[in-house]
N, C-alpha and C. Protein backbone atom coordinates (compact mmCIF):
# COMPACT_ATOMS: atom_id res chain seq x y z
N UNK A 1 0.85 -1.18 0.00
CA UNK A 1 0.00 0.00 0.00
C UNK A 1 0.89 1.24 0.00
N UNK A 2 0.36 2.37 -0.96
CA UNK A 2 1.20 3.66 -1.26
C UNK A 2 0.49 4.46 0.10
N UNK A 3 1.66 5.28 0.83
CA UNK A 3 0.73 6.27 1.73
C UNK A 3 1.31 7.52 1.43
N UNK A 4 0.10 8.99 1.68
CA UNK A 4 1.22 9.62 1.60
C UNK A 4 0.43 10.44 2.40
N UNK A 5 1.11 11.20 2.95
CA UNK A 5 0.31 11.77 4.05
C UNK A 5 0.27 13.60 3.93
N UNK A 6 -0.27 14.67 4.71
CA UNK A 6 -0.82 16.01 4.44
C UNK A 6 -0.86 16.73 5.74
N UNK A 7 -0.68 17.61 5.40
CA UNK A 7 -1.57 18.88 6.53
C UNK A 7 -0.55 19.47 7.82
N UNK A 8 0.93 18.90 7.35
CA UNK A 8 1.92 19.78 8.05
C UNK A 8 1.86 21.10 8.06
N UNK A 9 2.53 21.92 8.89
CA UNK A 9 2.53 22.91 8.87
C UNK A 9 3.05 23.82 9.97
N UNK A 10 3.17 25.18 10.29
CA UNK A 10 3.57 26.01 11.11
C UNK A 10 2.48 26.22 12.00
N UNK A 11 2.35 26.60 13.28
CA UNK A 11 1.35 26.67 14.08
C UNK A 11 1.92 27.06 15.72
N UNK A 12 1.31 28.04 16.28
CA UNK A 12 1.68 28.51 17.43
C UNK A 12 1.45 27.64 18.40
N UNK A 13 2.23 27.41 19.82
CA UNK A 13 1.75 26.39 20.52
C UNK A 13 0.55 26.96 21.55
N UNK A 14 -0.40 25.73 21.71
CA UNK A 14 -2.17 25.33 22.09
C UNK A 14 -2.83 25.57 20.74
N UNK A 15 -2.12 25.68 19.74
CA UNK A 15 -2.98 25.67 18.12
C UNK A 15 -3.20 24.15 18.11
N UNK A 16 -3.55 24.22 16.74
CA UNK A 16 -4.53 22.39 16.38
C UNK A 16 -4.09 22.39 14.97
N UNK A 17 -3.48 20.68 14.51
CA UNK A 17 -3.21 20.65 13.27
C UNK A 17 -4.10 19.47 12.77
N UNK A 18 -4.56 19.35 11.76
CA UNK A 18 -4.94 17.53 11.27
C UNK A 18 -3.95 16.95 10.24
N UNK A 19 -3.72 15.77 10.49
CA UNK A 19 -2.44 15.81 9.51
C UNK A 19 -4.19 14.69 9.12
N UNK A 20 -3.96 14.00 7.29
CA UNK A 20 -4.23 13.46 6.77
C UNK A 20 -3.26 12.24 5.77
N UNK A 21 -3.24 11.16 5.61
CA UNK A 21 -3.01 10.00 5.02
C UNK A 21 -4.01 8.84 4.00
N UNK A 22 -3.67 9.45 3.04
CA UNK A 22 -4.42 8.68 2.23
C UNK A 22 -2.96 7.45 1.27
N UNK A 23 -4.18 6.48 1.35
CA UNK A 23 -3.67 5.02 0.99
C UNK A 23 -4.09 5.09 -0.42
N UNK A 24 -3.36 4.49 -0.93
CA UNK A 24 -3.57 3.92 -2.44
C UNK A 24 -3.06 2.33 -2.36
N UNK A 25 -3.47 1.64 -3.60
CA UNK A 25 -3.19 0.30 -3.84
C UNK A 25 -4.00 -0.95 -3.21
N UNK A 26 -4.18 -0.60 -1.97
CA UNK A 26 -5.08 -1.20 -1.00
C UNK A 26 -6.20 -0.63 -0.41
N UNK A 27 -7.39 -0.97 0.10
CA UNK A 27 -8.04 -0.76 0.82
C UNK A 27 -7.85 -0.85 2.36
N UNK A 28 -7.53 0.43 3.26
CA UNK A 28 -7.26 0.11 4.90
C UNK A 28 -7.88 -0.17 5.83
N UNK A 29 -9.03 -1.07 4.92
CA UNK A 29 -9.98 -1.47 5.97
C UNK A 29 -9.32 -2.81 6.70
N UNK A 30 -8.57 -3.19 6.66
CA UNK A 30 -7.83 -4.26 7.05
C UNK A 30 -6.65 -4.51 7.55
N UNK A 31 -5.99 -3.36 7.44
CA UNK A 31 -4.79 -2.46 7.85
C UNK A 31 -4.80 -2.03 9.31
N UNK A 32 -3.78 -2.43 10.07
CA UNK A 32 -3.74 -1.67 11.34
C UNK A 32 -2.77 -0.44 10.62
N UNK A 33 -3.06 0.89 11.64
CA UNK A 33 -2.48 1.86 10.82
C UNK A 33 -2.14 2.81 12.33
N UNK A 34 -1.08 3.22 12.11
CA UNK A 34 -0.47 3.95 13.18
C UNK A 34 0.47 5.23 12.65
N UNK A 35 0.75 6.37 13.68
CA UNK A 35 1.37 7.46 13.16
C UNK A 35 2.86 7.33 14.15
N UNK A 36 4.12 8.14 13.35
CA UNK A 36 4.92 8.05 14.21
C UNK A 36 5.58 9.36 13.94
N UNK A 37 6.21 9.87 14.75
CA UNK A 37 7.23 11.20 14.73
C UNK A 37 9.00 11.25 14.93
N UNK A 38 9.57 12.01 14.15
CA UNK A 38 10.73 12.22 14.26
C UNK A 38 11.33 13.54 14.10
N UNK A 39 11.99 13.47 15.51
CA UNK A 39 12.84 15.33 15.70
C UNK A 39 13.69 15.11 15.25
N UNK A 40 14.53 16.18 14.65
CA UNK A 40 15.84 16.06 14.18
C UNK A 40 16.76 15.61 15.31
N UNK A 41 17.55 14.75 14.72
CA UNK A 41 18.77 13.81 15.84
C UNK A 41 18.02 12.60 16.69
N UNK A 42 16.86 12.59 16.55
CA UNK A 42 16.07 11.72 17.66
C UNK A 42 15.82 10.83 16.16
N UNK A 43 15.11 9.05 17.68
CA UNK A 43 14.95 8.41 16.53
C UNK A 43 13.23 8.64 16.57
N UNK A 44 12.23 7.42 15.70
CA UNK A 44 11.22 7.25 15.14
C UNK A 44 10.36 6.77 16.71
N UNK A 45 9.56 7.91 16.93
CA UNK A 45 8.32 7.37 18.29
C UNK A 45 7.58 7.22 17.56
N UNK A 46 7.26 6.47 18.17
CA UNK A 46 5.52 6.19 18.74
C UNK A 46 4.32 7.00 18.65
N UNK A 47 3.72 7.43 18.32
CA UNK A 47 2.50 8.72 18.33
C UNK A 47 0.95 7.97 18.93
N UNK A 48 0.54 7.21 17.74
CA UNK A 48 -1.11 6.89 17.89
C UNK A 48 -1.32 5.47 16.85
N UNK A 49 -1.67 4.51 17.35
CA UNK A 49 -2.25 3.70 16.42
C UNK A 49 -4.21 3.23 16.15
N UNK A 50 -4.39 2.73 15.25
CA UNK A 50 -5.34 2.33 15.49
C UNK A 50 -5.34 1.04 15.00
N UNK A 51 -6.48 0.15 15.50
CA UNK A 51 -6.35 -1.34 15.44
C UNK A 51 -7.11 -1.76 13.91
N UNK A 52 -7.22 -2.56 13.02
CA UNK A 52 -7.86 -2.87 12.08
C UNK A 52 -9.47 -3.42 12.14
N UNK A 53 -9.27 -4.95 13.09
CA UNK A 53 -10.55 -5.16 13.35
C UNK A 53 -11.16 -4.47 14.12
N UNK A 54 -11.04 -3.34 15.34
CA UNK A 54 -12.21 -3.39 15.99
C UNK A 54 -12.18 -1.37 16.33
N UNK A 55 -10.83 -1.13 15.43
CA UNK A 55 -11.21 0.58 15.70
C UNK A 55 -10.67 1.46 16.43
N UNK A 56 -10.33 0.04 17.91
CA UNK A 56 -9.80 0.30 18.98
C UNK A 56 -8.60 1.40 18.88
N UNK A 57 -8.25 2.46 19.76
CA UNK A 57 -6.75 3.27 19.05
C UNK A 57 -5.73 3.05 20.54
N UNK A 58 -4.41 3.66 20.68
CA UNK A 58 -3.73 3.53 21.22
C UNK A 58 -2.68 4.46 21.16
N UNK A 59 -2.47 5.24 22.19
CA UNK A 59 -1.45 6.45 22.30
C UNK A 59 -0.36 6.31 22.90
N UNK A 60 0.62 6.84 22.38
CA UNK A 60 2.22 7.57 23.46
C UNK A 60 1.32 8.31 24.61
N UNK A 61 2.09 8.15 25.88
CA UNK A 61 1.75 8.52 26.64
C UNK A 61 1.40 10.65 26.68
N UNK A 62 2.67 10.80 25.94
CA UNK A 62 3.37 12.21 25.75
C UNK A 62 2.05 12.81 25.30
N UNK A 63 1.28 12.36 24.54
CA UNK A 63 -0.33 12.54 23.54
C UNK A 63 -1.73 12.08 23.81
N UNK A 64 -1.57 11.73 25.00
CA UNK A 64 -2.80 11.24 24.77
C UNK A 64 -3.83 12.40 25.77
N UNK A 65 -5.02 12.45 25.12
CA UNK A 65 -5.89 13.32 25.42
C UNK A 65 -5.91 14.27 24.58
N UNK A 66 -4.87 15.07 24.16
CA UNK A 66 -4.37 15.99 23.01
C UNK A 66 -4.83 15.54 21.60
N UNK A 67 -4.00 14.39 21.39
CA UNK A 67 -4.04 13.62 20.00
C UNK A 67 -5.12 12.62 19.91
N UNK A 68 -6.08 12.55 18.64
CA UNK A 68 -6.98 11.47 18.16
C UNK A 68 -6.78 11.21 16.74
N UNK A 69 -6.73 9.65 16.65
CA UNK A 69 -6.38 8.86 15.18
C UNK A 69 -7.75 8.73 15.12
N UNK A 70 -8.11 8.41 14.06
CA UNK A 70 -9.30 8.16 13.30
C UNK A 70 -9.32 7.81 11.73
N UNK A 71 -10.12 6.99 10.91
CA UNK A 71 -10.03 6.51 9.61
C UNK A 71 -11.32 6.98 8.89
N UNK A 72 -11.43 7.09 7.87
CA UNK A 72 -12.55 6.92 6.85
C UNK A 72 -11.74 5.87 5.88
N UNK A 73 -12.62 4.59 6.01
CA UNK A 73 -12.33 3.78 5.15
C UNK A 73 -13.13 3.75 3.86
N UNK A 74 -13.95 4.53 3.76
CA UNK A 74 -14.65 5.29 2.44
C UNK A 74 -13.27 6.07 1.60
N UNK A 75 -12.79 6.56 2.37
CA UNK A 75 -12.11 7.43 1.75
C UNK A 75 -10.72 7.07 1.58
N UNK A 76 -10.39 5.47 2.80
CA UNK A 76 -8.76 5.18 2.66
C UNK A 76 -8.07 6.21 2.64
N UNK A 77 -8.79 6.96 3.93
CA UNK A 77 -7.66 7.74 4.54
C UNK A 77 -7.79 7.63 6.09
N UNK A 78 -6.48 7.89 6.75
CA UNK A 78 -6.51 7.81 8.13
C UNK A 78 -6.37 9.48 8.83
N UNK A 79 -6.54 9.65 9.38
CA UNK A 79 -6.32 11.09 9.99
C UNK A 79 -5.56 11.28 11.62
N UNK A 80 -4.85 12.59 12.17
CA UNK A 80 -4.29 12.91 13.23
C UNK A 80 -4.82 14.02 13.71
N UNK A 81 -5.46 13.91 14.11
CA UNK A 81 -5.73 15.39 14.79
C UNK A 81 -5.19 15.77 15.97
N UNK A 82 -4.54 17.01 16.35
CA UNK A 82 -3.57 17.05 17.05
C UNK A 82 -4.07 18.60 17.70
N UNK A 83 -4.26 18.35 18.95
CA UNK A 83 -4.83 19.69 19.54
C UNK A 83 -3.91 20.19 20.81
N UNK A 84 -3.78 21.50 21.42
CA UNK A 84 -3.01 21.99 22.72
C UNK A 84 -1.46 21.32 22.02
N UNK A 85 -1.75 22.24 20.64
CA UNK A 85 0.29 21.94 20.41
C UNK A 85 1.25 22.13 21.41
N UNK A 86 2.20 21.64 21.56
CA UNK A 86 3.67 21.87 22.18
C UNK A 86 4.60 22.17 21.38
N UNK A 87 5.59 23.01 21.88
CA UNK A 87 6.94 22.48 20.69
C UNK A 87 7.73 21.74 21.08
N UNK A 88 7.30 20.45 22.09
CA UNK A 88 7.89 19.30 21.84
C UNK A 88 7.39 18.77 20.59
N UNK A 89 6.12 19.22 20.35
CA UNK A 89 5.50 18.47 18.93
C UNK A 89 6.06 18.49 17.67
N UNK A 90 6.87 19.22 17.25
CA UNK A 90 7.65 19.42 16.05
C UNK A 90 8.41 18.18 16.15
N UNK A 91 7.94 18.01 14.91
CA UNK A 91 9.08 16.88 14.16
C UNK A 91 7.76 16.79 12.65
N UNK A 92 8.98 15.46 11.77
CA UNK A 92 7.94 14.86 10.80
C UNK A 92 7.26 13.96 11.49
N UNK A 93 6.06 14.43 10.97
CA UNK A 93 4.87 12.86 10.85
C UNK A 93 5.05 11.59 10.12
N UNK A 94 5.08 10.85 10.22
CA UNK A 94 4.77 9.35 9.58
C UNK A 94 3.70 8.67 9.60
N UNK A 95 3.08 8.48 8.82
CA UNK A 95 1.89 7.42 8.53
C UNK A 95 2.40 5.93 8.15
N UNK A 96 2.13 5.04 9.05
CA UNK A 96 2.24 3.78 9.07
C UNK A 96 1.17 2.94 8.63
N UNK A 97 1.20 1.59 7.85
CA UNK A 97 0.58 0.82 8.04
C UNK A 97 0.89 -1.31 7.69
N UNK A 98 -0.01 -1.66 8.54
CA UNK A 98 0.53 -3.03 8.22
C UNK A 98 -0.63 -3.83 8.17
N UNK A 99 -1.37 -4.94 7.34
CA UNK A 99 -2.42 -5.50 6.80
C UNK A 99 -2.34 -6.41 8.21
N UNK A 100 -3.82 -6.64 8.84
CA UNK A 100 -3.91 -7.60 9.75
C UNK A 100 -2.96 -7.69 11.04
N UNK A 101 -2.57 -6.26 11.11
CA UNK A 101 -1.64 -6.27 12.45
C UNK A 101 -1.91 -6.14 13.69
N UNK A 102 -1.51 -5.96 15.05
CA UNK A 102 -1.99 -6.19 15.80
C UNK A 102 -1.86 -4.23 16.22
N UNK A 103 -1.66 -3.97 18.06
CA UNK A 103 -1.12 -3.03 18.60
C UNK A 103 0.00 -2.47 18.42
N UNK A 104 0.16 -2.14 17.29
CA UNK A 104 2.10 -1.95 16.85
C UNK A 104 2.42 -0.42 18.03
N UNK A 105 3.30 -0.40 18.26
CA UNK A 105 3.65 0.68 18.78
C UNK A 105 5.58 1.10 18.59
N UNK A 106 5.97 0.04 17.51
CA UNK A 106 7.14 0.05 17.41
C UNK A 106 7.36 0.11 15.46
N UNK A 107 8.35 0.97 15.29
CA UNK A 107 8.19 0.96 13.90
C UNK A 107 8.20 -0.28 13.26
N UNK A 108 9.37 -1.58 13.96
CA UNK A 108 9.46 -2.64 13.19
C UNK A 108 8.13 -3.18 13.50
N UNK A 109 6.95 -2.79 13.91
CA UNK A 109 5.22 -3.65 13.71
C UNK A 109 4.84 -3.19 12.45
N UNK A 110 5.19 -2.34 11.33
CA UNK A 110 4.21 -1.84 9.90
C UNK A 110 5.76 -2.31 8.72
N UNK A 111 4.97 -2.19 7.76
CA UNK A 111 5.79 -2.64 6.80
C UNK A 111 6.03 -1.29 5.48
N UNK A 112 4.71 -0.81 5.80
CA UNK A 112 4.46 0.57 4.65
C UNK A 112 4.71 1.98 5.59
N UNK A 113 4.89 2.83 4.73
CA UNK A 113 5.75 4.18 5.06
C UNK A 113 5.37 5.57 4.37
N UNK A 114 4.91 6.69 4.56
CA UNK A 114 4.76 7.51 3.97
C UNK A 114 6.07 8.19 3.96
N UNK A 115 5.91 9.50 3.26
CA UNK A 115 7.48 10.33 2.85
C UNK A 115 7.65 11.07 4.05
N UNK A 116 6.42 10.76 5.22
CA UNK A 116 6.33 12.17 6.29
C UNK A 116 5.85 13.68 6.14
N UNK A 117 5.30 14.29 6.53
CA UNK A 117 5.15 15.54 6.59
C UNK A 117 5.53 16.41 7.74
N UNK A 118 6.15 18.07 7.74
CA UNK A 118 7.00 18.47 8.85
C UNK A 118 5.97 19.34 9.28
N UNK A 119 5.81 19.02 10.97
CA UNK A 119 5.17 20.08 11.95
C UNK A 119 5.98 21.02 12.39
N UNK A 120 5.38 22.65 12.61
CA UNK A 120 6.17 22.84 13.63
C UNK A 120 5.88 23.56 14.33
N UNK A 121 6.12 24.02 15.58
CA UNK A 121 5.31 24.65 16.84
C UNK A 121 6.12 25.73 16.97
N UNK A 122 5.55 26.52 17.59
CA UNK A 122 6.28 27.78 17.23
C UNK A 122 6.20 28.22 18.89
N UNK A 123 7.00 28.67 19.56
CA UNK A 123 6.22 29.15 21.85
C UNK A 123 5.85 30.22 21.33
């Protein structure tokens, strides 16, 4: 599955961004699909996943309450919505996904990769 993902951008911190990921090749209705971030010099976290069969999602601790994953599988796209920015939040986004996967919370759980898109928070 092709991903490529949207909606980076500049933004003051307690602003709100949605990043967007749309799939090609496959349908992600079957896809566990998760987001991940990277600061410059740091490696690849963890952000938000969501589960394939049942919807279920799952956060970095650093995000949760702030951040909500969500899908339209009409549309084979996944979404981030990302609210009460930080500028710990800057980095690229990554859109992950892996067919029939479980709780990934580690990059080696997905197999597919978007190009990333760059946030950045501004104090």
């Amino acid at each position: 599955v092709q991903l490529v993902e949207s909606g980076g951008g500049l933004v003051q911190a307690g602003g709100s961004l949605r990043l967007s990921c749309v799939a090609s090749g496959r349908t992600l209705s079957r896809y566990t699909m998760g987001w991940f971030r990277q600061a410059p010099g740091q490696v690849r976290d963890f952000v938000a996943a969501m589960f394939w069969r049942d919807s279920s999602s799952l956060y970095a601790h650093s995000v949760t309450g702030r951040f909500t994953i969500s899908r339209d599988n009409a549309k084979n796209t996944v979404y981030l919505q990302m609210n009460s920015l930080k500028p710990d939040d800057a980095a690229v986004y990554y859109c992950a996904a892996v067919p029939l996967g479980g709780h990934g919370t580690h990059v080696n759980d997905y197999d597919s990769w978007g190009q990333g898109t760059q946030d950045t928070v501004s104090s």
